[in-house]
Protein backbone atom coordinates (compact mmCIF):
# COMPACT_ATOMS: atom_id res chain seq x y z
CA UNK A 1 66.26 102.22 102.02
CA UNK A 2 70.08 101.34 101.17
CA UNK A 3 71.07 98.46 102.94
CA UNK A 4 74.56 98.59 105.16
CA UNK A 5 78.03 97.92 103.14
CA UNK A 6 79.18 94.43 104.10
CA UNK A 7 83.15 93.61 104.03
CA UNK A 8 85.30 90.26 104.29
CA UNK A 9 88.10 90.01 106.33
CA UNK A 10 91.52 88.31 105.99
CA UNK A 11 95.37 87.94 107.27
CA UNK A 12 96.78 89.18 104.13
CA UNK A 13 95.23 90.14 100.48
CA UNK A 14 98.03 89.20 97.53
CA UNK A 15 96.81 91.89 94.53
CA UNK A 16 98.18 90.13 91.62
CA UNK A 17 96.53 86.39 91.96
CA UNK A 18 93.20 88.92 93.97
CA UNK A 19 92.69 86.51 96.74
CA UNK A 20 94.44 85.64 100.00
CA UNK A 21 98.27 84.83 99.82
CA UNK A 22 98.93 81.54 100.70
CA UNK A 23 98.46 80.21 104.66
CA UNK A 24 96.35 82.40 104.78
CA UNK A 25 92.10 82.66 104.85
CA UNK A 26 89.23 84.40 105.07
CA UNK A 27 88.23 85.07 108.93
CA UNK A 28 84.74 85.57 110.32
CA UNK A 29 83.68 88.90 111.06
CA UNK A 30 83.84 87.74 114.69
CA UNK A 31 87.46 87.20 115.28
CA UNK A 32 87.92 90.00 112.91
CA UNK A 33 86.21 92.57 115.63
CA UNK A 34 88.22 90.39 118.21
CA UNK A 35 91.91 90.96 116.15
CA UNK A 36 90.46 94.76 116.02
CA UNK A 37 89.88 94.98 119.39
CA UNK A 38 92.89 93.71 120.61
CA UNK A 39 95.22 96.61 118.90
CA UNK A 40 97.66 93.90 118.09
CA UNK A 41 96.81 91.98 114.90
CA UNK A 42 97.24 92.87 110.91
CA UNK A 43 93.74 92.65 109.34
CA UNK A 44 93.00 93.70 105.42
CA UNK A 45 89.51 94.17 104.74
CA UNK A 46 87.65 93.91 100.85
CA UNK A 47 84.37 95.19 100.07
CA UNK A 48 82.02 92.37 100.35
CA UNK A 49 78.88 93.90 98.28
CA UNK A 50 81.35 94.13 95.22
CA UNK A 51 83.40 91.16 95.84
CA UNK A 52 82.98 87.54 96.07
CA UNK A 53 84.72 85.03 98.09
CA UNK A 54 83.81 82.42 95.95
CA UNK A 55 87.18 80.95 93.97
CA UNK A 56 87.04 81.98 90.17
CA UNK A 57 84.01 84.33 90.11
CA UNK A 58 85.42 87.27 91.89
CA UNK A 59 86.52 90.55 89.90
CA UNK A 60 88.90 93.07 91.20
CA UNK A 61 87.60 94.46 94.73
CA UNK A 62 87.84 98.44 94.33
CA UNK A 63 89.81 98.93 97.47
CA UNK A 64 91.87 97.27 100.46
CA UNK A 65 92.03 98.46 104.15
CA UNK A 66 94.55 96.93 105.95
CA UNK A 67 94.38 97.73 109.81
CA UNK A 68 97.92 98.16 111.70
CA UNK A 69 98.37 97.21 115.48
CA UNK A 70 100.97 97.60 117.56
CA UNK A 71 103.74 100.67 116.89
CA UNK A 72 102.63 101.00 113.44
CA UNK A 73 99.23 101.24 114.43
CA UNK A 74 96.73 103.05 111.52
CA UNK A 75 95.73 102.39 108.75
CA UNK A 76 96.76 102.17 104.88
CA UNK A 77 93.93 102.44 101.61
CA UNK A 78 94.50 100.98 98.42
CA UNK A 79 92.30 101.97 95.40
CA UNK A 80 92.67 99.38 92.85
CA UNK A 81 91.75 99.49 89.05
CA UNK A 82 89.34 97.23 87.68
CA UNK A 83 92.07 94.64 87.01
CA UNK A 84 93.55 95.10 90.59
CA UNK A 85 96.50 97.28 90.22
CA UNK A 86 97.09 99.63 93.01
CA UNK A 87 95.97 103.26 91.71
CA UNK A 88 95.87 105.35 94.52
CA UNK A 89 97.46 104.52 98.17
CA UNK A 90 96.36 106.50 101.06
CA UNK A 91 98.08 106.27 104.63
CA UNK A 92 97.04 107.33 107.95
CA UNK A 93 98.84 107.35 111.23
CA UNK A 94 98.28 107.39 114.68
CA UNK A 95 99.17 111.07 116.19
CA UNK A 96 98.04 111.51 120.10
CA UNK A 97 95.07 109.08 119.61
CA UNK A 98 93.92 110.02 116.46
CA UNK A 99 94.46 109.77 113.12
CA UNK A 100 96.08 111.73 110.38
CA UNK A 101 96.30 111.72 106.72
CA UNK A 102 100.50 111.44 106.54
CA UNK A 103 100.30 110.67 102.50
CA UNK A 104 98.66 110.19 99.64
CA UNK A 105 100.18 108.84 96.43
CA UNK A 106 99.17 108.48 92.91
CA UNK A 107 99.83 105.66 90.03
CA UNK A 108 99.33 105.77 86.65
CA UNK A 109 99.75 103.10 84.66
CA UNK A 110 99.96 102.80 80.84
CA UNK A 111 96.04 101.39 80.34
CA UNK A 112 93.59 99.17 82.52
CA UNK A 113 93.92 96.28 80.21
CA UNK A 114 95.71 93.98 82.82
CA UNK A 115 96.90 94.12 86.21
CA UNK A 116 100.29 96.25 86.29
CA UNK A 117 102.55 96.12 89.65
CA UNK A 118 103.69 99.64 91.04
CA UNK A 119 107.21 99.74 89.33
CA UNK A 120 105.52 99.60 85.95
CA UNK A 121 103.48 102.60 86.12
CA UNK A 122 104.57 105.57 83.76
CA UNK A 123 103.56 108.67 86.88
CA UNK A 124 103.82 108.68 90.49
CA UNK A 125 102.59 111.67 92.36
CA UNK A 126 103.46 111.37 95.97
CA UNK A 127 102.43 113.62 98.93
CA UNK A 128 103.24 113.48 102.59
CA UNK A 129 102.17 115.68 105.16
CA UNK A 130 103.01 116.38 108.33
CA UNK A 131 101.00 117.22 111.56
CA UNK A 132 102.65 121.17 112.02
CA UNK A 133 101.87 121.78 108.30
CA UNK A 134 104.90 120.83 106.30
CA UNK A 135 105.19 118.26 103.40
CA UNK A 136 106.52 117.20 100.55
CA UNK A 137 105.60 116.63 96.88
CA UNK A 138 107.53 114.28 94.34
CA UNK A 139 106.51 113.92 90.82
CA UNK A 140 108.43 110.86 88.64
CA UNK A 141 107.11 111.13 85.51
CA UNK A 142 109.27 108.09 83.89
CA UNK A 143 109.35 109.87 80.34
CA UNK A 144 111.38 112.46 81.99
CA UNK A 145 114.85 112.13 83.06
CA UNK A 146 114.72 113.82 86.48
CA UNK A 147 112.29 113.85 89.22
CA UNK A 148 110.70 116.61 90.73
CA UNK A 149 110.74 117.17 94.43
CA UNK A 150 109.00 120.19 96.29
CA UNK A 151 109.33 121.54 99.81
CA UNK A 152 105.98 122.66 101.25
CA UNK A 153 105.11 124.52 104.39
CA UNK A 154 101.95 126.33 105.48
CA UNK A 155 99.77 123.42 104.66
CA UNK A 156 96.28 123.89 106.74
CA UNK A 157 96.28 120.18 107.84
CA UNK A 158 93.15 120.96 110.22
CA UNK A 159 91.07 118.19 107.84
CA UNK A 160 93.38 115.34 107.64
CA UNK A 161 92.41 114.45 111.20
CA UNK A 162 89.85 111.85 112.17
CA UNK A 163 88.50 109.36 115.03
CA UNK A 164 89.52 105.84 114.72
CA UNK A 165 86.50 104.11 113.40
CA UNK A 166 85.13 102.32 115.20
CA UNK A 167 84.84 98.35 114.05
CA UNK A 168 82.29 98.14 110.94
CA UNK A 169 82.74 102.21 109.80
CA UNK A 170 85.20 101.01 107.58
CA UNK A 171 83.50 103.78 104.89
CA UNK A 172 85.36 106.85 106.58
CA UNK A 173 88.42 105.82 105.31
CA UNK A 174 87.30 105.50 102.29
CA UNK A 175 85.54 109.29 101.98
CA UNK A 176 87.18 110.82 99.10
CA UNK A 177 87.81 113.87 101.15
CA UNK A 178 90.35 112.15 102.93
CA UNK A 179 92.85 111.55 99.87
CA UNK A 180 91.60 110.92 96.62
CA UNK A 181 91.82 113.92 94.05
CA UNK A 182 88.57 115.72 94.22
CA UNK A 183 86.08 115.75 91.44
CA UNK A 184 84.40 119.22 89.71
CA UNK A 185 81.32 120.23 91.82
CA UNK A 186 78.00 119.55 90.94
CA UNK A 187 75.00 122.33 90.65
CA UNK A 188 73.62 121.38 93.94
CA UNK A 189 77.15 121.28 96.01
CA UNK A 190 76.68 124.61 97.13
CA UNK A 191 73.28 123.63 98.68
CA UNK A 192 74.95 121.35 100.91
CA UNK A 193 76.74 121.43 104.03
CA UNK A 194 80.25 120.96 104.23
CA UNK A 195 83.40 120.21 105.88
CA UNK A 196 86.70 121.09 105.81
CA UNK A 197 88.60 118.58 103.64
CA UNK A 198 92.13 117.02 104.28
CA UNK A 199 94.64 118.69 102.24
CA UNK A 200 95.72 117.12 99.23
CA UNK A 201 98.57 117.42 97.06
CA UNK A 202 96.54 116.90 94.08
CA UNK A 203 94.83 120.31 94.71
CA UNK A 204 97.92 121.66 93.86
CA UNK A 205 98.54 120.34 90.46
């Protein structure tokens, strides 16, 4: 039996120093469901079967939620690296009570030795889609002088919708469906059922 992913909740997560920026803490998962509840509050959420809270024995956490309230309300997924630098960032806003996968974008950075902020990666892939099937893709790959930029229309967007999750289900933003470039299928995929997937721009590539 696989026991339940646990998470840890705080106001703010700083990625280069992986911990909490300063003023501010780690909340209980009580007033975290409270802050959820109320639609109004900031929360970022870490993985707390991979991650410590524990000062100076923590590694990376492999992702961040961070919950929007308010007129921003939706939600925004960080992948990390092992050494914390933001590899994939995932966004999804609120459209007529639901949600919807508006972009997905792409870092690479030169190795995984260290922790690398966004402007120092060498490729940025960037997608953003739009509810009535229209998008963009820009590709800055900072060996090359220019940077590409693509119109695109006709997108089936049907599987970049999805529920708000409800407090806890933190795990269906995190299906890689829903963003991250898709991996080679195994010999048993076809035996399983399936549905549609969120359009990606890495499916074009």
């Amino acid at each position: 039996m696989t026991d339940s992913p646990t998470y840890a909740y705080l106001g703010r997560w700083n990625y280069s120093l992986q911990k909490p920026v300063p003023d501010e803490s780690w909340i209980t998962e009580d007033q975290a469901r409270a802050d959820y509840a109320s639609c109004t509050v900031c929360l970022d959420i870490v993985s707390g079967d991979t991650y410590t809270v524990h000062e100076g024995t923590r590694p990376s956490p492999p992702w961040v939620i961070t919950t929007f309230g308010g007129v921003l309300s939706g939600f925004r997924v960080h992948h990390l690296t092992t050494q914390g630098s933001v590899r994939l960032d995932i966004q999804y806003k609120h459209f007529e009570g639901r949600l919807f996968l508006s972009s997905v974008t792409e870092y690479t950075y030169p190795n995984d030795d260290r922790y690398y902020r966004r402007y120092e990666c060498t490729n940025i892939v960037d997608g953003i889609m739009k509810p009535d099937g229209t998008g963009f893709l820009t590709i800055d790959d900072k060996s090359r002088p220019t940077v590409e930029r693509l119109s695109i229309d006709q997108i089936d967007v049907s599987g970049n919708w999805l529920d708000y999750p409800a407090f806890g289900d933190w795990h269906v933003l995190l299906d890689p469906d829903f963003g991250a470039r898709p991996t080679s299928p195994g010999p048993d995929s076809e035996k399983k059922p399936r549905r549609r997937r969120a359009w990606s721009p890495f499916r074009r590539r």
